[in-house]
C-alpha atoms as a PDB file:
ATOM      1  CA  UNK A   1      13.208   7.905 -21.496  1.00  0.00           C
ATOM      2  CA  UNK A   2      14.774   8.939 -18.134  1.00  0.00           C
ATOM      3  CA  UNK A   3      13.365   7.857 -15.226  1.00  0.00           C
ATOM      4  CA  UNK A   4      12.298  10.844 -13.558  1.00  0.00           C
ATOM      5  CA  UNK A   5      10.275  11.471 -16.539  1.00  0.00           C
ATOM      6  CA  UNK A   6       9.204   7.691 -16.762  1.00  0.00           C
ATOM      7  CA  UNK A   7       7.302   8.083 -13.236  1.00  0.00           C
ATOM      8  CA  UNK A   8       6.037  11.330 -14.201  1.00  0.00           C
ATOM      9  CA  UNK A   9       4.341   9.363 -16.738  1.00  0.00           C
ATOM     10  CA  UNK A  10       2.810   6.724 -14.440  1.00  0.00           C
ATOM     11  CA  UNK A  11       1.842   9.554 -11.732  1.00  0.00           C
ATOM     12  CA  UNK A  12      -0.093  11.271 -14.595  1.00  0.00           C
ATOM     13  CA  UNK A  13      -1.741   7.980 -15.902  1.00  0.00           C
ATOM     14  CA  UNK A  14      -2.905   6.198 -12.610  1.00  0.00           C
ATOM     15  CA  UNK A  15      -4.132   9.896 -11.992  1.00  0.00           C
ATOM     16  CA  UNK A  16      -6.234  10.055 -15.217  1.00  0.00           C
ATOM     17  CA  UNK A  17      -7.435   6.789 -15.648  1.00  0.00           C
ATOM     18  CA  UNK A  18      -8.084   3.362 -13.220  1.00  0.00           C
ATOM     19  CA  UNK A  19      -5.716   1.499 -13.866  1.00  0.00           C
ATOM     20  CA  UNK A  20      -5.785  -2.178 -11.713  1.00  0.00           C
ATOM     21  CA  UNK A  21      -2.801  -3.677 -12.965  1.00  0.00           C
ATOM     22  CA  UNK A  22       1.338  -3.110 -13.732  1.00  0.00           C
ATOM     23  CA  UNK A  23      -0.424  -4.918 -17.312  1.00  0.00           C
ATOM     24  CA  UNK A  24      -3.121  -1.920 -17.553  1.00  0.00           C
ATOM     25  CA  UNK A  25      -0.122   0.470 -16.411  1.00  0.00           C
ATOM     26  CA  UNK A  26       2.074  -1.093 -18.912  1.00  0.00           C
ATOM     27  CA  UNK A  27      -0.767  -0.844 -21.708  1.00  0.00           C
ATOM     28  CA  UNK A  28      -1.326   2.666 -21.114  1.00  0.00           C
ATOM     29  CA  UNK A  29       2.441   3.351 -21.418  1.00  0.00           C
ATOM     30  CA  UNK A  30       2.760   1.837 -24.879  1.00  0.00           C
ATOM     31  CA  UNK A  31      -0.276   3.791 -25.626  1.00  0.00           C
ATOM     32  CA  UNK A  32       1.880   6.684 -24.781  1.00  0.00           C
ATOM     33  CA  UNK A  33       4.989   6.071 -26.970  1.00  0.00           C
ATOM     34  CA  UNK A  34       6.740   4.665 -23.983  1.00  0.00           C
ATOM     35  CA  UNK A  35       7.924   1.329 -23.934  1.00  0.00           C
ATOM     36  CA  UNK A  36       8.786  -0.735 -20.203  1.00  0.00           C
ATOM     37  CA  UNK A  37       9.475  -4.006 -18.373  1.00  0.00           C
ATOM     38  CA  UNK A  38       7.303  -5.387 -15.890  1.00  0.00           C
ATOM     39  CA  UNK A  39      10.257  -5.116 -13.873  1.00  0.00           C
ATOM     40  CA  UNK A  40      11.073  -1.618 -14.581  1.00  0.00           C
ATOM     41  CA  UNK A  41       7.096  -0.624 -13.521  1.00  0.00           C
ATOM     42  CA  UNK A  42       7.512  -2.953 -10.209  1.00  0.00           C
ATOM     43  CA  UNK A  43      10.517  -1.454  -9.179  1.00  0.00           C
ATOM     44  CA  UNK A  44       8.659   2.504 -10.170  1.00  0.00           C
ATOM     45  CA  UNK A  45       5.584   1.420  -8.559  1.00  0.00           C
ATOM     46  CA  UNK A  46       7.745   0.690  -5.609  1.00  0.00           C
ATOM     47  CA  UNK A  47      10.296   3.713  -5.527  1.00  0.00           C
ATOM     48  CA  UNK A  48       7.155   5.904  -5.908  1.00  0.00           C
ATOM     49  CA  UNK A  49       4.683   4.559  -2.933  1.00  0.00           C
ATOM     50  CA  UNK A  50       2.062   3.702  -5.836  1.00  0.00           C
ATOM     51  CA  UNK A  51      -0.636   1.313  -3.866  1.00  0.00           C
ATOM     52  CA  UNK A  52      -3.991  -0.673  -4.415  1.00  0.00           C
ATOM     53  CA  UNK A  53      -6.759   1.084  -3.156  1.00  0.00           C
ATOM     54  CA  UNK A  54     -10.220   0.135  -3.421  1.00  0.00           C
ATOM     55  CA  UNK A  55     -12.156   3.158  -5.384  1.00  0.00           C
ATOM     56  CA  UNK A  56     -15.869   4.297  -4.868  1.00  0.00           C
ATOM     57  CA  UNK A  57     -16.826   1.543  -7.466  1.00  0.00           C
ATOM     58  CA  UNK A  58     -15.463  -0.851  -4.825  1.00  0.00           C
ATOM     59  CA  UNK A  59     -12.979  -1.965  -7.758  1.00  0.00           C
ATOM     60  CA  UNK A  60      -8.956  -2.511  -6.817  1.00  0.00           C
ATOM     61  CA  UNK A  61      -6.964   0.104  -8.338  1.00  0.00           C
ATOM     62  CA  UNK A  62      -3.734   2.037  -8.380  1.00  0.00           C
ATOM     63  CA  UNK A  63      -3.553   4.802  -6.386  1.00  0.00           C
ATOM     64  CA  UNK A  64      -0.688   7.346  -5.272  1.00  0.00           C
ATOM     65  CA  UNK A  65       0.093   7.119  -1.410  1.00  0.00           C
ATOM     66  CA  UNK A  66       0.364  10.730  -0.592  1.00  0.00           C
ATOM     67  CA  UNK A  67       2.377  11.828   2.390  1.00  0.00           C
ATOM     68  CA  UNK A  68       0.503  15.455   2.840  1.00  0.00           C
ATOM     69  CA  UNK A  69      -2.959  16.052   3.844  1.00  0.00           C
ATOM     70  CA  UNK A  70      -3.713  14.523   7.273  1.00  0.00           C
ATOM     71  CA  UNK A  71      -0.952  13.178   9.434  1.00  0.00           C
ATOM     72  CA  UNK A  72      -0.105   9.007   8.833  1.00  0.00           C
ATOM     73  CA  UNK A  73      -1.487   8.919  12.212  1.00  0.00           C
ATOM     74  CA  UNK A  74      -4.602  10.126  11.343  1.00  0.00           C
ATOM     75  CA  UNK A  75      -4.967   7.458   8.548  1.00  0.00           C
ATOM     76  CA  UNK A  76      -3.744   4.800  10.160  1.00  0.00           C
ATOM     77  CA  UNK A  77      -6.572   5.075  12.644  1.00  0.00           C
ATOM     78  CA  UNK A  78      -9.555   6.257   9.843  1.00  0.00           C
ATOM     79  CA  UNK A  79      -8.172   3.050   8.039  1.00  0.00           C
ATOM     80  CA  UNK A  80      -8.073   0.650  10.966  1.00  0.00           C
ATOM     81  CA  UNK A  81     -12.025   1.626  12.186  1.00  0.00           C
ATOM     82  CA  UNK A  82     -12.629   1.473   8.076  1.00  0.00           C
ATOM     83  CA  UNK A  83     -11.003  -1.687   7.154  1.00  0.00           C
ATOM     84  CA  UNK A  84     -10.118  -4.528  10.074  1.00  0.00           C
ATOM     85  CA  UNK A  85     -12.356  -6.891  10.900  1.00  0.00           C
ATOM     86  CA  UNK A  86     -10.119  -9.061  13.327  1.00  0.00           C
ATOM     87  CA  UNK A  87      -6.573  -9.260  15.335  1.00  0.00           C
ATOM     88  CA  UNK A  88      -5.233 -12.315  16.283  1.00  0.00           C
ATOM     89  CA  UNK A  89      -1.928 -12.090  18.902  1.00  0.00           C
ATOM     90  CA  UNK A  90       0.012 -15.259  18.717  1.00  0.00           C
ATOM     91  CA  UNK A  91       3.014 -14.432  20.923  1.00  0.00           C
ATOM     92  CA  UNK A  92       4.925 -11.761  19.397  1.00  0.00           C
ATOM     93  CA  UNK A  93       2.967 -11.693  16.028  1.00  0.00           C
ATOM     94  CA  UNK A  94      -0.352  -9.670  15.563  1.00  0.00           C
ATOM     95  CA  UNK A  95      -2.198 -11.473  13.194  1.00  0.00           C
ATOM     96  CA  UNK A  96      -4.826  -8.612  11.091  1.00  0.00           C
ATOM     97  CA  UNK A  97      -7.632  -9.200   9.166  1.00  0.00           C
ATOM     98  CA  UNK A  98      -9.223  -6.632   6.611  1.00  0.00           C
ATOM     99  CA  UNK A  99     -11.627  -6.551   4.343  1.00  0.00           C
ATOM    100  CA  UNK A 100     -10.338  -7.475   0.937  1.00  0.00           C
ATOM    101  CA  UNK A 101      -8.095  -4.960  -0.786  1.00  0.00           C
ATOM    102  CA  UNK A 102      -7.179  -3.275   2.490  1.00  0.00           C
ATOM    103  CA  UNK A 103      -3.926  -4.701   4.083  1.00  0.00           C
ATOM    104  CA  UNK A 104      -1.539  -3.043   2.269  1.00  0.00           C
ATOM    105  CA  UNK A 105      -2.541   0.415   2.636  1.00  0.00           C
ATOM    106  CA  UNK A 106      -2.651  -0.175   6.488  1.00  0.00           C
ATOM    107  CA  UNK A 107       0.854  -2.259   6.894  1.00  0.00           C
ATOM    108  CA  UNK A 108       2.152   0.917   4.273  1.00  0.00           C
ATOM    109  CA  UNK A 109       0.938   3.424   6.786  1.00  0.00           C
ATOM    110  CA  UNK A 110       2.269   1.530  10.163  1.00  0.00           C
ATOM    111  CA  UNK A 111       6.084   1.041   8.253  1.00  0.00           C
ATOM    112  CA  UNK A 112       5.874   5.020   7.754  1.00  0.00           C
ATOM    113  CA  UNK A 113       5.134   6.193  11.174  1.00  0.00           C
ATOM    114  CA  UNK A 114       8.282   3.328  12.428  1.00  0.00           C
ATOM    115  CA  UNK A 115       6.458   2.806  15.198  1.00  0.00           C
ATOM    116  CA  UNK A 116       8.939   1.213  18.270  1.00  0.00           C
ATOM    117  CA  UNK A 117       6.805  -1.538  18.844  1.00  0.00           C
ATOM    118  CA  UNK A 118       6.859  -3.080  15.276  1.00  0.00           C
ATOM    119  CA  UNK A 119       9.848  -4.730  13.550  1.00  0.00           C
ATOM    120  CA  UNK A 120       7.979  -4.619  10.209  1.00  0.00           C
ATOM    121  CA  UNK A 121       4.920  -5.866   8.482  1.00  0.00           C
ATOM    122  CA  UNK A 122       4.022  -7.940   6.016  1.00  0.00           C
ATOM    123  CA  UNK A 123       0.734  -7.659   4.149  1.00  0.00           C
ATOM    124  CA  UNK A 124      -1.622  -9.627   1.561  1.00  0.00           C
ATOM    125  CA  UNK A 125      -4.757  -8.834   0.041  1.00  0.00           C
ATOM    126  CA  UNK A 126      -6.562  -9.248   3.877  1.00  0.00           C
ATOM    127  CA  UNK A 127      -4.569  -9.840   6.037  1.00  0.00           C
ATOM    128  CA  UNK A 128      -1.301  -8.334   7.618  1.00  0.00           C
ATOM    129  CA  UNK A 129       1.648  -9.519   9.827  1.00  0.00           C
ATOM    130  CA  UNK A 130       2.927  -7.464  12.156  1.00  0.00           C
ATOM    131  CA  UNK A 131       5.942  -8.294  14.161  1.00  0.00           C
ATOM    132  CA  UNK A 132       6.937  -6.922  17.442  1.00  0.00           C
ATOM    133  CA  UNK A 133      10.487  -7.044  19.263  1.00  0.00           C
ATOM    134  CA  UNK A 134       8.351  -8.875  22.263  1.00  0.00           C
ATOM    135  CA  UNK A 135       5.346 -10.051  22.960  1.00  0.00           C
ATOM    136  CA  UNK A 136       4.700  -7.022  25.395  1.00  0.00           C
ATOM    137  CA  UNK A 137       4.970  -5.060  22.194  1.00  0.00           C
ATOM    138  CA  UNK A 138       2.612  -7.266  20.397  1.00  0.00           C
ATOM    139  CA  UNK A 139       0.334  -6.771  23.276  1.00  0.00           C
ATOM    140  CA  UNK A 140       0.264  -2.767  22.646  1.00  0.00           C
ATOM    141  CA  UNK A 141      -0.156  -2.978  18.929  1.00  0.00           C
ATOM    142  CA  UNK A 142      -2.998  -5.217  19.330  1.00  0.00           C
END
């Protein structure tokens, strides 16, 4: 199966059902006919801006990050009074806690907008590290 038609696949199956993990998403593939590596699903998942998102349910699932609808500004911000509980500064380093689940859709958001005061992010289940070119940077993202 080509790989265009591979992600089709995935878009239509996180889509129809809730799928939590690249095992679930792998499941449902085999269910489908179509057989993949875990790698081959990371590296989709990746290429394709899949994310976890907590539903309705307040269960962790797959989700498609879609770039249309309001702007990654907008989000950022609806997220951030949603989701953080706490930022920590330590020098050049923002330190952000969220509620569980929540990180990664935030530190996804800030790496698309490229804002100038972050170098990048990296996020967990709750928390996320953002890194700033100075701590006067660190002092505006906080």
């Amino acid at each position: 199966m080509k790989k265009s038609e591979r992600q089709l696949l995935i878009k239509r199956l996180i889509g129809q059902f809730e799928i939590e993990t690249q095992d679930d998403l792998i499941e449902r593939m085999e269910a489908e006919g179509v057989s993949a590596t875990q790698a081959t699903i990371s590296r989709d998942i990746r290429e394709m801006g899949v994310i976890k998102s907590r539903g309705q349910d307040g269960a962790v699932r797959y989700e498609i990050f879609a770039q249309s609808g309001p702007s990654a500004e907008n989000k950022l911000q609806e997220a951030i009074q949603e989701s953080v509980v706490e930022i920590t500064q330590v020098q050049f380093i923002n330190l952000v806690k969220t509620y569980l689940g929540t990180a990664n859709v935030i530190a996804a958001l800030m790496d698309d907008i490229e804002f100038p005061e972050v170098v990048g992010t990296l996020a967990g289940a709750n928390s996320i590290v953002i890194i700033s070119p100075t701590e006067a940077a660190a002092t505006i993202m906080r």
